[in-house]
PDB file of N, CA and C in Angstrom:
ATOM      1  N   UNK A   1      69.557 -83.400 -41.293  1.00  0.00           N
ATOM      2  CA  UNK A   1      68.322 -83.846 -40.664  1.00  0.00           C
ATOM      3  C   UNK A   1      68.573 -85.088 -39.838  1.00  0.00           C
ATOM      4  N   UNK A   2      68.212 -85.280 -38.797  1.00  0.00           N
ATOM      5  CA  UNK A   2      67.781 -86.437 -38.046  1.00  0.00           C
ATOM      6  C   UNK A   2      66.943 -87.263 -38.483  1.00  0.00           C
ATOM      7  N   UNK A   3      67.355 -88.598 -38.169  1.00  0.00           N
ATOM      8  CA  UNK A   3      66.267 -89.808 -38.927  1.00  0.00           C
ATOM      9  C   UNK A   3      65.410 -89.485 -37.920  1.00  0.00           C
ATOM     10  N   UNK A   4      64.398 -90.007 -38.364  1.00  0.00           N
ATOM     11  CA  UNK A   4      63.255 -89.698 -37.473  1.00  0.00           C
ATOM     12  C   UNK A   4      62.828 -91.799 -36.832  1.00  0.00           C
ATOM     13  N   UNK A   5      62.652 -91.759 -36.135  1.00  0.00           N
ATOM     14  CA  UNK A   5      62.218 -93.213 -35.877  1.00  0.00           C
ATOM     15  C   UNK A   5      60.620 -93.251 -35.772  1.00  0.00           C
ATOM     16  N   UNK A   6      59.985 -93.914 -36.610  1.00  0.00           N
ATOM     17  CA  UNK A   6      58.617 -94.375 -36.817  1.00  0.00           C
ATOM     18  C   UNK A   6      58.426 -95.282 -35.631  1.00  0.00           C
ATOM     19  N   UNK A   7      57.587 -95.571 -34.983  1.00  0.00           N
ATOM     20  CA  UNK A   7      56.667 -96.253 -34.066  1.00  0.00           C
ATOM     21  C   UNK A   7      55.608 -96.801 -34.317  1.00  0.00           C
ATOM     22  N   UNK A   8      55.491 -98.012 -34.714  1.00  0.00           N
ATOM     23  CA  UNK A   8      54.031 -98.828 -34.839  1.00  0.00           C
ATOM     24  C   UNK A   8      53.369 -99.404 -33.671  1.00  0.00           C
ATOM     25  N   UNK A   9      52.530 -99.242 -34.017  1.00  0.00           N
ATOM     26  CA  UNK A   9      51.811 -99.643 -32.963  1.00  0.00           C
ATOM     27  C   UNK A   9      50.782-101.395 -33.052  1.00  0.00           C
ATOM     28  N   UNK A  10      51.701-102.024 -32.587  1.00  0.00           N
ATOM     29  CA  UNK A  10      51.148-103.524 -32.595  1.00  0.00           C
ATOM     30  C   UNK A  10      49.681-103.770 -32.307  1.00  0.00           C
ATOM     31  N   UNK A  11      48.550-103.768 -33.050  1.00  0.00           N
ATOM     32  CA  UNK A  11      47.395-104.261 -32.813  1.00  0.00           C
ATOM     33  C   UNK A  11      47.010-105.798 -32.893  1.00  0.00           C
ATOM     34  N   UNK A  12      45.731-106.122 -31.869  1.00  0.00           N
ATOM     35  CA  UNK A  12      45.805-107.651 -32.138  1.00  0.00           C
ATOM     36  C   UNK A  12      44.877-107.637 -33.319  1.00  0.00           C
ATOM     37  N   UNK A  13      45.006-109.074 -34.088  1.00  0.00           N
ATOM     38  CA  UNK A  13      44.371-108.955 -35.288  1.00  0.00           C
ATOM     39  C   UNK A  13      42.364-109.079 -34.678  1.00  0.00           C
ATOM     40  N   UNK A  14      41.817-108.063 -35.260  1.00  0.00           N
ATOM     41  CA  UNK A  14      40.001-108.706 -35.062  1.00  0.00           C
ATOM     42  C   UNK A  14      39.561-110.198 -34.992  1.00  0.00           C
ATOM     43  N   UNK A  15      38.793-109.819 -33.976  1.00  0.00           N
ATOM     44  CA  UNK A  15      38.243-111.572 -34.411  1.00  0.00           C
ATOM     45  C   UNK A  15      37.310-111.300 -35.364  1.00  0.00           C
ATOM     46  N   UNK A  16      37.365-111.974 -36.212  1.00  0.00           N
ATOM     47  CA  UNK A  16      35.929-112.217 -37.292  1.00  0.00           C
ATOM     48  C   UNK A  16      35.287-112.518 -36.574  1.00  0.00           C
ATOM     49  N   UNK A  17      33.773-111.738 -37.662  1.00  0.00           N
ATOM     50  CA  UNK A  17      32.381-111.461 -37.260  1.00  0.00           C
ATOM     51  C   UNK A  17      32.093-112.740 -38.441  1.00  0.00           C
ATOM     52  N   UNK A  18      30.939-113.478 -37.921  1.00  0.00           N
ATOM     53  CA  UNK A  18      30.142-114.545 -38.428  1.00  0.00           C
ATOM     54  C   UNK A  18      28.638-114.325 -38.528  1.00  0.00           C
ATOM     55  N   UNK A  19      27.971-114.165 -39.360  1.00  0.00           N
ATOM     56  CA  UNK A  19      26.686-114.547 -39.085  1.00  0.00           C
ATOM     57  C   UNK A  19      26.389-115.650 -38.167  1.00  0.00           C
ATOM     58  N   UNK A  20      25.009-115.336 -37.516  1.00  0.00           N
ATOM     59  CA  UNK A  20      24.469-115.725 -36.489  1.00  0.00           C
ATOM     60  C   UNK A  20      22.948-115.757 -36.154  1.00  0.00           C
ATOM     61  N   UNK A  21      22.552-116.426 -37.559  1.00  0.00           N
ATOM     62  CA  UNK A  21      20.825-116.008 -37.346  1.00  0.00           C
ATOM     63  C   UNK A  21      20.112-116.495 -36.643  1.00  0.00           C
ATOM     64  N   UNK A  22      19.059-116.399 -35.695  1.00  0.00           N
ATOM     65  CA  UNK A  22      18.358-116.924 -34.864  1.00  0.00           C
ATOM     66  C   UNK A  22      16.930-116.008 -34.800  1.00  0.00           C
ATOM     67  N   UNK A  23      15.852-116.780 -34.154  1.00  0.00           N
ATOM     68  CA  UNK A  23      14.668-116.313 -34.258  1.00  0.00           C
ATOM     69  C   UNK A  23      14.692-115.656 -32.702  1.00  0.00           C
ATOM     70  N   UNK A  24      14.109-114.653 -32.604  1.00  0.00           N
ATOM     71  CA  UNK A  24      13.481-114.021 -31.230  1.00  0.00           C
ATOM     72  C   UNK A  24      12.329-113.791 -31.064  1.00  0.00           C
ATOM     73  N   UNK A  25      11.755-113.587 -29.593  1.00  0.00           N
ATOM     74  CA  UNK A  25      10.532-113.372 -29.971  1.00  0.00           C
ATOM     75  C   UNK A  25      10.739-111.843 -30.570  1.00  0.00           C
ATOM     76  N   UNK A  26       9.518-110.736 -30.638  1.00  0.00           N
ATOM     77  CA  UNK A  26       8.955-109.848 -31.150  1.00  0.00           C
ATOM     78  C   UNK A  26       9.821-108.484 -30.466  1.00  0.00           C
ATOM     79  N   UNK A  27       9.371-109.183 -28.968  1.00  0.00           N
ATOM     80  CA  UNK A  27       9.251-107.998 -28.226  1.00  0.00           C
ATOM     81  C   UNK A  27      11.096-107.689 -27.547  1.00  0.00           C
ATOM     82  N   UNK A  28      11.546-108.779 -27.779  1.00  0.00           N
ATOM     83  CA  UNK A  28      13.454-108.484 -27.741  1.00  0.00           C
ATOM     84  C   UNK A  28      13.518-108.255 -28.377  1.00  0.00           C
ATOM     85  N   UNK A  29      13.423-108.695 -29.740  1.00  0.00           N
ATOM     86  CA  UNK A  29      13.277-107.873 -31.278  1.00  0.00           C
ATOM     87  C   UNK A  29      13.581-106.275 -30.566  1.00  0.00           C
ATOM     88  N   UNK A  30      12.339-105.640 -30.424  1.00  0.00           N
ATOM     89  CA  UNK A  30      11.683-104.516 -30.617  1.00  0.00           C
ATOM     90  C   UNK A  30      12.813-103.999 -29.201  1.00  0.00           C
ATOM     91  N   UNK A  31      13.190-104.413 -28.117  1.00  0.00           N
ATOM     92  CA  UNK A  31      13.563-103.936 -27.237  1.00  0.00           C
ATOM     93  C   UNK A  31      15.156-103.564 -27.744  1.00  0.00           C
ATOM     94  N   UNK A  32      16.014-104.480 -28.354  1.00  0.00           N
ATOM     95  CA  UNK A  32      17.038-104.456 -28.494  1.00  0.00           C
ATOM     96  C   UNK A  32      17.481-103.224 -29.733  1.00  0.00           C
ATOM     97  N   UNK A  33      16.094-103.113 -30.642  1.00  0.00           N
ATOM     98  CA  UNK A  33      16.093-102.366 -31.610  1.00  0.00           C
ATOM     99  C   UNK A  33      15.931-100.778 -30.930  1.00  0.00           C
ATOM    100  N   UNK A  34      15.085-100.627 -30.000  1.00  0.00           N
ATOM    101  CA  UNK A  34      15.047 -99.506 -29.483  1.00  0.00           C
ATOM    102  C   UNK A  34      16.040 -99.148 -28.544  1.00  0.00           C
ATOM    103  N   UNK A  35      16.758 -99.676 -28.429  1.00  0.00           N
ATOM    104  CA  UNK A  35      18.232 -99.332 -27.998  1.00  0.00           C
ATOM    105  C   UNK A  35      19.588 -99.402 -28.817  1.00  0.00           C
ATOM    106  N   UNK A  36      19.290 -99.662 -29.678  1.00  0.00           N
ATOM    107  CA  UNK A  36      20.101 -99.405 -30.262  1.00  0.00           C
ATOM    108  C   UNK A  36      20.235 -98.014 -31.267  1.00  0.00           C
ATOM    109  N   UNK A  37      18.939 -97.951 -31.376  1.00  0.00           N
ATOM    110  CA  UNK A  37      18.464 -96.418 -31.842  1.00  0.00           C
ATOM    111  C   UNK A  37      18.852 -94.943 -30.759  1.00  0.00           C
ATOM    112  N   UNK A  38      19.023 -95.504 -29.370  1.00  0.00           N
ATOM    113  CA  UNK A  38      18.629 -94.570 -28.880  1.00  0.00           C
ATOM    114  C   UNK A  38      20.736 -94.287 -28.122  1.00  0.00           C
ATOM    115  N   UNK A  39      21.092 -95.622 -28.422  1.00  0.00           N
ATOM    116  CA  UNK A  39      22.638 -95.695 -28.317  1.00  0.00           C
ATOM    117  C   UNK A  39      23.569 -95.272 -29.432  1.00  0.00           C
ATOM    118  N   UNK A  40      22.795 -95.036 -30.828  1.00  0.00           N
ATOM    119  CA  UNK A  40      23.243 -94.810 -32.032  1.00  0.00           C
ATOM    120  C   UNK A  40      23.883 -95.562 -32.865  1.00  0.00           C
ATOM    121  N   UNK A  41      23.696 -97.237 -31.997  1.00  0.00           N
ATOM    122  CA  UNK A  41      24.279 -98.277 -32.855  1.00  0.00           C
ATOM    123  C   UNK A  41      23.992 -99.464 -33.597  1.00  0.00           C
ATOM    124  N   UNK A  42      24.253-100.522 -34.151  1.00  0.00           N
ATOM    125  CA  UNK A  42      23.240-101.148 -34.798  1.00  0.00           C
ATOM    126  C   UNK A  42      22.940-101.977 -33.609  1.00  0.00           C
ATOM    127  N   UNK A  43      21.908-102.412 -34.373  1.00  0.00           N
ATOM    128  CA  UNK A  43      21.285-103.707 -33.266  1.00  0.00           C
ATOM    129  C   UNK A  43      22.202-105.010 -32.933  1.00  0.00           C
ATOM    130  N   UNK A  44      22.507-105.030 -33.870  1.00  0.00           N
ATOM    131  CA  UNK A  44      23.827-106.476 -33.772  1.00  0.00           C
ATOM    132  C   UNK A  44      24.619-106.020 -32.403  1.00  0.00           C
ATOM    133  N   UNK A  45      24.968-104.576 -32.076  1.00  0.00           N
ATOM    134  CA  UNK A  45      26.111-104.405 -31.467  1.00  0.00           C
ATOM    135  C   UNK A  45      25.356-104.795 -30.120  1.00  0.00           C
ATOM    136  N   UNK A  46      24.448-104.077 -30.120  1.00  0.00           N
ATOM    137  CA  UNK A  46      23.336-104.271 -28.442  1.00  0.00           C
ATOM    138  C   UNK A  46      23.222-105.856 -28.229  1.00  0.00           C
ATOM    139  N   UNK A  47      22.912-106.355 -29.503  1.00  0.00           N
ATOM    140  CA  UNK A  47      22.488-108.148 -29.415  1.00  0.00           C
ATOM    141  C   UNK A  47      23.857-108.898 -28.670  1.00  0.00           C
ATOM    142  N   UNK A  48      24.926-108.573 -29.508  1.00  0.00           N
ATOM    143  CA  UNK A  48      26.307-109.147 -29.103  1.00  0.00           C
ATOM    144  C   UNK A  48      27.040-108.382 -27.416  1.00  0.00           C
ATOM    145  N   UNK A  49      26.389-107.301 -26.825  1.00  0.00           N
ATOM    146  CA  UNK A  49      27.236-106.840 -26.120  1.00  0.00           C
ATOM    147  C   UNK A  49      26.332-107.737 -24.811  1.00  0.00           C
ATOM    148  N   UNK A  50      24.873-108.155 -25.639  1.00  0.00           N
ATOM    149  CA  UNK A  50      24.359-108.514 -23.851  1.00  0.00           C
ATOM    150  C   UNK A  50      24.679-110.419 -23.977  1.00  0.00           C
ATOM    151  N   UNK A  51      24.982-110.476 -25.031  1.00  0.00           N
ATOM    152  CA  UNK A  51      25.532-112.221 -25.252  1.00  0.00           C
ATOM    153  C   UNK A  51      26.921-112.246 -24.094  1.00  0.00           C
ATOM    154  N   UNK A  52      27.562-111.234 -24.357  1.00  0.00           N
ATOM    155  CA  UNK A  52      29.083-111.152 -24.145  1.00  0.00           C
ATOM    156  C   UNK A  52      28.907-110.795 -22.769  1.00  0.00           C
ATOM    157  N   UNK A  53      27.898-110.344 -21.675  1.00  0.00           N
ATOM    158  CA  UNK A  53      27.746-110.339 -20.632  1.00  0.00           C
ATOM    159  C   UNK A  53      26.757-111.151 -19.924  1.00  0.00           C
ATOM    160  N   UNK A  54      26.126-112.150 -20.734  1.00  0.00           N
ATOM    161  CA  UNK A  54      25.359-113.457 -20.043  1.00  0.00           C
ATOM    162  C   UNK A  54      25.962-114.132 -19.276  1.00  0.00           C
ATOM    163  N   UNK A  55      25.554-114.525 -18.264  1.00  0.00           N
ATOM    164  CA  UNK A  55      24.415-114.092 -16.944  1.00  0.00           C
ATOM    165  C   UNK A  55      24.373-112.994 -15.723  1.00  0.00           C
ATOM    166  N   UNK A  56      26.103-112.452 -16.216  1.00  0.00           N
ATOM    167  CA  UNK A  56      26.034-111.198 -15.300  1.00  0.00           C
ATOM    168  C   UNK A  56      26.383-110.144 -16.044  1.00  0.00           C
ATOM    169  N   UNK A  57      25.036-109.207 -16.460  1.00  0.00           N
ATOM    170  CA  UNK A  57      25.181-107.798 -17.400  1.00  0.00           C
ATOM    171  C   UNK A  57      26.107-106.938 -16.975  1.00  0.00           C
ATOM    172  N   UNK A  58      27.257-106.979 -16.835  1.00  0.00           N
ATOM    173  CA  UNK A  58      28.362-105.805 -15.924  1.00  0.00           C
ATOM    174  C   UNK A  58      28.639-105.670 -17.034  1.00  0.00           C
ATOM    175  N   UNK A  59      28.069-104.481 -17.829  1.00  0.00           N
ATOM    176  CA  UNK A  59      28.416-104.053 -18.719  1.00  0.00           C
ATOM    177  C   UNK A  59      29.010-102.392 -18.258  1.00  0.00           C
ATOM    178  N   UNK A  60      29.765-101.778 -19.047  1.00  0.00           N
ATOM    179  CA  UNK A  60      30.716-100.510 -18.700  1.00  0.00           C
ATOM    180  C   UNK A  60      29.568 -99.809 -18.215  1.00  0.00           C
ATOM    181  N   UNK A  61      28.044 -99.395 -18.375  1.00  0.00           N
ATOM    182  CA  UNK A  61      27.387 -98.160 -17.808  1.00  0.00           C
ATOM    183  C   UNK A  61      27.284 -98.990 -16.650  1.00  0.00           C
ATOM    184  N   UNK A  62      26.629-100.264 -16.608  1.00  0.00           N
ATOM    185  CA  UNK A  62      26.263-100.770 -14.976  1.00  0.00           C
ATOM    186  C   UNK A  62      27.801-100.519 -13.970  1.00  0.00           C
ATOM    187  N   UNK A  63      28.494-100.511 -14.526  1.00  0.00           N
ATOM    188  CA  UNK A  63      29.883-100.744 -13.858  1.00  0.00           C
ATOM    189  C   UNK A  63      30.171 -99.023 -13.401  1.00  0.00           C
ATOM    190  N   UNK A  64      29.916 -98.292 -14.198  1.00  0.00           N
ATOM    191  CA  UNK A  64      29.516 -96.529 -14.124  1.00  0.00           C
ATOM    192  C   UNK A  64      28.734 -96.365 -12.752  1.00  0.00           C
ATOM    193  N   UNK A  65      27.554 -96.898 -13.221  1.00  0.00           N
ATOM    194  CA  UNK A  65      26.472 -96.263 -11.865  1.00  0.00           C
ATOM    195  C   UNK A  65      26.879 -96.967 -10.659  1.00  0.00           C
ATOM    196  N   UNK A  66      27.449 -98.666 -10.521  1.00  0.00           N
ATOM    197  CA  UNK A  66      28.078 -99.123  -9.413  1.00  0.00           C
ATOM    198  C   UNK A  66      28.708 -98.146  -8.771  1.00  0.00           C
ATOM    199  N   UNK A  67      30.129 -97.971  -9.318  1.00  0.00           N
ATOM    200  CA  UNK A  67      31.310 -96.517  -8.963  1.00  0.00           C
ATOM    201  C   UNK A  67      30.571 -95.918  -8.236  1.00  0.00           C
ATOM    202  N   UNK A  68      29.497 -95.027  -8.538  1.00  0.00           N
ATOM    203  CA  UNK A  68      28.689 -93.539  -8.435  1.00  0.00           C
ATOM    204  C   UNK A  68      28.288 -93.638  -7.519  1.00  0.00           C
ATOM    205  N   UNK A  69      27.428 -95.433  -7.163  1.00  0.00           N
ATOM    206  CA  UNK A  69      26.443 -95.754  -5.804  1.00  0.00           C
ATOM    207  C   UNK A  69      27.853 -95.978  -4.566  1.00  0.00           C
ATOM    208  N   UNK A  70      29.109 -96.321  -5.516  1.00  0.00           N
ATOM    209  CA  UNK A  70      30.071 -96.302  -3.980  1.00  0.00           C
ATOM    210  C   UNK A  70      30.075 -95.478  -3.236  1.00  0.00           C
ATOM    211  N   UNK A  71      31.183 -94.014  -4.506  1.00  0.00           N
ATOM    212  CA  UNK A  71      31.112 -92.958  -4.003  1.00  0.00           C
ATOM    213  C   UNK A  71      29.964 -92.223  -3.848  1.00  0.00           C
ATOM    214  N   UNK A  72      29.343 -92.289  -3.644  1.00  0.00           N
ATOM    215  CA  UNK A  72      27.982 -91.438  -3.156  1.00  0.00           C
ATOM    216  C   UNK A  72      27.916 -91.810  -1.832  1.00  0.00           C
ATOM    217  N   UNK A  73      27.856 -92.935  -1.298  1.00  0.00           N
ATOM    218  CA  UNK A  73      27.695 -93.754  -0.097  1.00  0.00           C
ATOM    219  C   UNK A  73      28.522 -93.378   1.150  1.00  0.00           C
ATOM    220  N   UNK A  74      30.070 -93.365   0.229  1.00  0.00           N
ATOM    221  CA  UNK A  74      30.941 -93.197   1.305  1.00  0.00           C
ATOM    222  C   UNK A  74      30.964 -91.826   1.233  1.00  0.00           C
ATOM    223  N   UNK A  75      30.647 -90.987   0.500  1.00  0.00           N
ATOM    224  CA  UNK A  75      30.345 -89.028   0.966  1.00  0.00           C
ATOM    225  C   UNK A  75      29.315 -89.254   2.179  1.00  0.00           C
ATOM    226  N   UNK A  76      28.490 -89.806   1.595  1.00  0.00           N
ATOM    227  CA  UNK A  76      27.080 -89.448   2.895  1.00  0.00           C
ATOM    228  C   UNK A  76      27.612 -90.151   4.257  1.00  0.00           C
ATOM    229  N   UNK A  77      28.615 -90.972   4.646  1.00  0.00           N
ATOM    230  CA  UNK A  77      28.881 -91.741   5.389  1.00  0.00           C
ATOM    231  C   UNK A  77      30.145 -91.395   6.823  1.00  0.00           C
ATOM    232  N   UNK A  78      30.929 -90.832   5.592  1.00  0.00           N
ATOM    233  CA  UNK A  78      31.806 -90.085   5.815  1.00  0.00           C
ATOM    234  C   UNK A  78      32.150 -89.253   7.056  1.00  0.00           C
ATOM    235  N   UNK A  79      30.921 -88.103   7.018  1.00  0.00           N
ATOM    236  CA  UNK A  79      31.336 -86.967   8.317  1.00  0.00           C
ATOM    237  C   UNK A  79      30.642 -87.655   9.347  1.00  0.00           C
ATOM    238  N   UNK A  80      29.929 -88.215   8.834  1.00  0.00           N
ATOM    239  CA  UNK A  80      29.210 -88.678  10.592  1.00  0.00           C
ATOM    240  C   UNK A  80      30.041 -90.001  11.572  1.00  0.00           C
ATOM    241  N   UNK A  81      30.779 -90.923  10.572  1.00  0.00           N
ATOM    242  CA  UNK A  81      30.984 -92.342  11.125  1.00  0.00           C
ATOM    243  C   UNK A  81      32.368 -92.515   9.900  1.00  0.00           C
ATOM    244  N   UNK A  82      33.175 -91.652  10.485  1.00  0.00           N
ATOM    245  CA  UNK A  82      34.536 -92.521   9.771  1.00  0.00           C
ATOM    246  C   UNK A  82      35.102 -93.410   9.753  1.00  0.00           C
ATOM    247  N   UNK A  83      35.143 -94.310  10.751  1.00  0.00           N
ATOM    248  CA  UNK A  83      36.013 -95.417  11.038  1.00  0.00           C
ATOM    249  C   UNK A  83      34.619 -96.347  10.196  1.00  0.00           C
ATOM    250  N   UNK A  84      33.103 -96.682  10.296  1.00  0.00           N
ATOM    251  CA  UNK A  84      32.542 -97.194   9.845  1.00  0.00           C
ATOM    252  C   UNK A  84      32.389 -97.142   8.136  1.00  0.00           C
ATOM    253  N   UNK A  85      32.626 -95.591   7.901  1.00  0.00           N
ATOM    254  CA  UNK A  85      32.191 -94.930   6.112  1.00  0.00           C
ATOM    255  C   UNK A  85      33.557 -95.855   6.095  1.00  0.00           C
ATOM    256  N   UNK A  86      34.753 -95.722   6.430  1.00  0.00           N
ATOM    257  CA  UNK A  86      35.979 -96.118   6.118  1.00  0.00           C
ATOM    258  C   UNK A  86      36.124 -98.010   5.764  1.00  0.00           C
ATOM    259  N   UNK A  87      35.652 -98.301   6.598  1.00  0.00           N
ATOM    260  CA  UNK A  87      35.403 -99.402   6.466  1.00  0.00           C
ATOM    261  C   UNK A  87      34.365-100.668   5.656  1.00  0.00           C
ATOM    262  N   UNK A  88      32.958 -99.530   5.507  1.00  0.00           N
ATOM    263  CA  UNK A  88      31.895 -99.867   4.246  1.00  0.00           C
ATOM    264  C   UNK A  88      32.768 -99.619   2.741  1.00  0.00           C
ATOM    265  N   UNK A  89      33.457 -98.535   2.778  1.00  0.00           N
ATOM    266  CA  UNK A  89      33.979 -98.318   1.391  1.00  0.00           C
ATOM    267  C   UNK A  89      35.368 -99.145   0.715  1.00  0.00           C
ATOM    268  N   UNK A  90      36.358 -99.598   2.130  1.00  0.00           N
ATOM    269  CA  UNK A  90      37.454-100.725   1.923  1.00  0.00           C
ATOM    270  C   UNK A  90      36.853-101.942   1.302  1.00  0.00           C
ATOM    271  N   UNK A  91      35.623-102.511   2.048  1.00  0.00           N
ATOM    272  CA  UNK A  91      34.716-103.991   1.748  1.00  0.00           C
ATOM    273  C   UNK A  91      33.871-103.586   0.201  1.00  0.00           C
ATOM    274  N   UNK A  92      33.277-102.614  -0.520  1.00  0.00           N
ATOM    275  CA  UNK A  92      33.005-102.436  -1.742  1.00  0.00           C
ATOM    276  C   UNK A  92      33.829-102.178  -2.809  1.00  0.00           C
ATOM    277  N   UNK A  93      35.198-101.699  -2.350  1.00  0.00           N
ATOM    278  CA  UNK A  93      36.313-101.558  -3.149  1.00  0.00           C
ATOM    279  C   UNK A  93      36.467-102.901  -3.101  1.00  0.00           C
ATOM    280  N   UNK A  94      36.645-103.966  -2.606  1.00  0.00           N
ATOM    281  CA  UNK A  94      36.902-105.032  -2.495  1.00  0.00           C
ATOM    282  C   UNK A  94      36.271-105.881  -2.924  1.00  0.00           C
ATOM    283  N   UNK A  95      34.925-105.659  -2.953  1.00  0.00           N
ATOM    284  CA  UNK A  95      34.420-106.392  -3.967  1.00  0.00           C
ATOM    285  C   UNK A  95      34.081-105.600  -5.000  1.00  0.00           C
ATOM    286  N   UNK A  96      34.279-104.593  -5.765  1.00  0.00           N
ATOM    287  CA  UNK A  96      34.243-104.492  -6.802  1.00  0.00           C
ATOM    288  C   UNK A  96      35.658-104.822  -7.883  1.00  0.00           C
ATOM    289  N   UNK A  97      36.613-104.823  -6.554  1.00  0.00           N
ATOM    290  CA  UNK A  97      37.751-105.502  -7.757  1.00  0.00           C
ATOM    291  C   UNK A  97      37.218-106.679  -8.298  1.00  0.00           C
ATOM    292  N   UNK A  98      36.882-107.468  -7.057  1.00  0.00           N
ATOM    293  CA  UNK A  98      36.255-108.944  -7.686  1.00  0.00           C
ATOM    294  C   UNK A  98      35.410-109.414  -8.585  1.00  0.00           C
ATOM    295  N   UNK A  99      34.464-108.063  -9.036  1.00  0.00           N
ATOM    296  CA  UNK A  99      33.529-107.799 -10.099  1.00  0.00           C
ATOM    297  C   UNK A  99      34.584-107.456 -11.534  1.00  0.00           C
ATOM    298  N   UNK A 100      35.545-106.534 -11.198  1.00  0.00           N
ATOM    299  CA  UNK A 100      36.379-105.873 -12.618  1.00  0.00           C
ATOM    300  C   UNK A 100      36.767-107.486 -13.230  1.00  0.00           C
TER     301      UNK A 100
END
């Protein structure tokens, strides 16, 4: 038999989770809760993912539908005005690196 060589795979260690209690009003309460229901996750995760994107929400779906509004843009743009579609879609690639 051949040794076989195992491969691990180096993970970084978690950051610990801390409690973090704070009062809200009602209605973030209720907003953050209904999304999280409807995302299938707890509320903590919704609470912490929009902390972790304060003051600019570029969170992975906004960053989704961005993509979608590119390419959509430069299809419709495209057959009529290439050198222009070509050129709207270089300057949004360009700034969306600057967003990643």
């Amino acid at each position: 038999m051949k040794d076989q060589k195992q491969t691990t795979i180096k993970r970084e260690p978690k950051d610990p989770k801390v409690p973090l209690p704070l009062k809200v009003p009602l209605s973030l309460f209720n907003e953050l809760d209904q999304e999280a229901k409807e995302k299938g996750v707890p509320r903590s995760d919704v609470a912490l993912d929009r902390l972790k994107h304060y003051p600019v929400p570029l969170t992975p779906a906004l960053m989704y539908e961005l993509e979608n509004a590119k390419n959509k843009k430069y299809g419709d743009l495209k057959p009529d005005m290439p050198q222009e579609a070509l050129q709207t879609y270089e300057e949004v690639a360009r700034l969306w690196n600057i967003l990643k």
